[in-house]
Protein backbone atom coordinates (compact mmCIF):
# COMPACT_ATOMS: atom_id res chain seq x y z
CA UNK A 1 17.87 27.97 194.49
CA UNK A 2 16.88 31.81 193.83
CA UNK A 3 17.17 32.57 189.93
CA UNK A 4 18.80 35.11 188.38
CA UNK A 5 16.39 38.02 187.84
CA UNK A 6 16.75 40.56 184.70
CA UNK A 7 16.84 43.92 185.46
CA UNK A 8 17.36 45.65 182.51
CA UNK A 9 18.32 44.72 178.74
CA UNK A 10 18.98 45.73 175.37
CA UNK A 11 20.46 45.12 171.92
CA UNK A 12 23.42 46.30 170.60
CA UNK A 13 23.63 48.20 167.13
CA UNK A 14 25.85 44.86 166.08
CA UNK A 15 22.73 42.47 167.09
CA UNK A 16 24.57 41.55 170.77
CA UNK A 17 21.97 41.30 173.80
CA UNK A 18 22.86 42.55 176.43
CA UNK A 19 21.37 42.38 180.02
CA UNK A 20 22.24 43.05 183.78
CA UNK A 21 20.93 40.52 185.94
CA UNK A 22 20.79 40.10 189.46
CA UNK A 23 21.05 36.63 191.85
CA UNK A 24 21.16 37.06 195.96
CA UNK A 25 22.71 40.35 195.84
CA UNK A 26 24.86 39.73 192.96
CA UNK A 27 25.11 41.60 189.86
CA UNK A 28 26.02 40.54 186.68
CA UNK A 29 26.40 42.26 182.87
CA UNK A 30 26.27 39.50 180.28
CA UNK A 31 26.60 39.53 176.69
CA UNK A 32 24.77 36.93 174.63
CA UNK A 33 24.66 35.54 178.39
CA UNK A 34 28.59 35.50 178.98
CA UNK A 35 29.39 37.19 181.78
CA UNK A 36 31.53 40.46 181.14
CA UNK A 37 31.89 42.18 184.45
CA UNK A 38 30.44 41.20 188.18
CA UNK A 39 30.00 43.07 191.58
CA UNK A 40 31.68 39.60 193.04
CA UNK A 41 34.88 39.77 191.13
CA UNK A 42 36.52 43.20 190.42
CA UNK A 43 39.90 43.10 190.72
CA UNK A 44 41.24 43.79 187.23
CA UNK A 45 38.74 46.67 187.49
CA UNK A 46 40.80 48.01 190.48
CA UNK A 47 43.90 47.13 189.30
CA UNK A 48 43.71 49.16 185.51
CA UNK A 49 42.86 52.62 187.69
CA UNK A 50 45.95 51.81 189.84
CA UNK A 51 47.97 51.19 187.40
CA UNK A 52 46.58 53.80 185.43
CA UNK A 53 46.59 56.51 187.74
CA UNK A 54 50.04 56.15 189.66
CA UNK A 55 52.65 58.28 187.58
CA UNK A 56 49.70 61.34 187.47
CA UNK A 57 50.63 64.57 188.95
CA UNK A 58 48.11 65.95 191.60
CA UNK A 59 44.98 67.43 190.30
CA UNK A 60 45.30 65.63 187.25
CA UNK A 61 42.34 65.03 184.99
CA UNK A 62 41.51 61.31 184.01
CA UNK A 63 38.72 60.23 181.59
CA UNK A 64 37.27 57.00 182.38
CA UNK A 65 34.62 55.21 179.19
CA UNK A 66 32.60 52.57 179.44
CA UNK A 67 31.48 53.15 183.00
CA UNK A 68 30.22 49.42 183.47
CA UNK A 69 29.51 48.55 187.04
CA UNK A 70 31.76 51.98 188.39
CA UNK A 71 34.92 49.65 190.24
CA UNK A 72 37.17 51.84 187.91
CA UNK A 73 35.56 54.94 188.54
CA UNK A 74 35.78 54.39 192.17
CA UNK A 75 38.83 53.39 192.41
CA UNK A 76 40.66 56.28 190.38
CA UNK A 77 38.44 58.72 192.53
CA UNK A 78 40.13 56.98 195.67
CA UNK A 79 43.53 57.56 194.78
């Protein structure tokens, strides 16, 4: 079994560790090791720039925090 490998870490101002790590091609941001977001399940992700974008007028400008692993960005750029 491959392990999971760190690839980068730090600590939150409120003590929280947090860490991406990586396993056969899969990445993972975990906090206090629970998972938050994964490149192997996005959905909800996808689904809050649908929603979020659908009643915009063209050339509309959208701010998007908290970049995390980009599905969001991506997908609001895509509409």
């Amino acid at each position: 079994m491959k392990p999971w490998i760190t690839v980068g870490e730090a600590v939150s101002p409120d003590g929280t560790r947090l860490e991406l790590v990586e396993h056969d091609g899969e990445y993972v941001i975990r906090a206090d090791d629970l998972p938050l977001m994964s490149t192997r399940m996005h959905f909800s992700e996808v689904e809050l720039a649908r929603i979020a974008c659908k009643k915009l007028k063209p050339g509309a400008k959208v701010m998007i925090g908290g970049l995390g692993l980009g599905y969001t960005l991506r997908s609001a750029l895509d509409l």
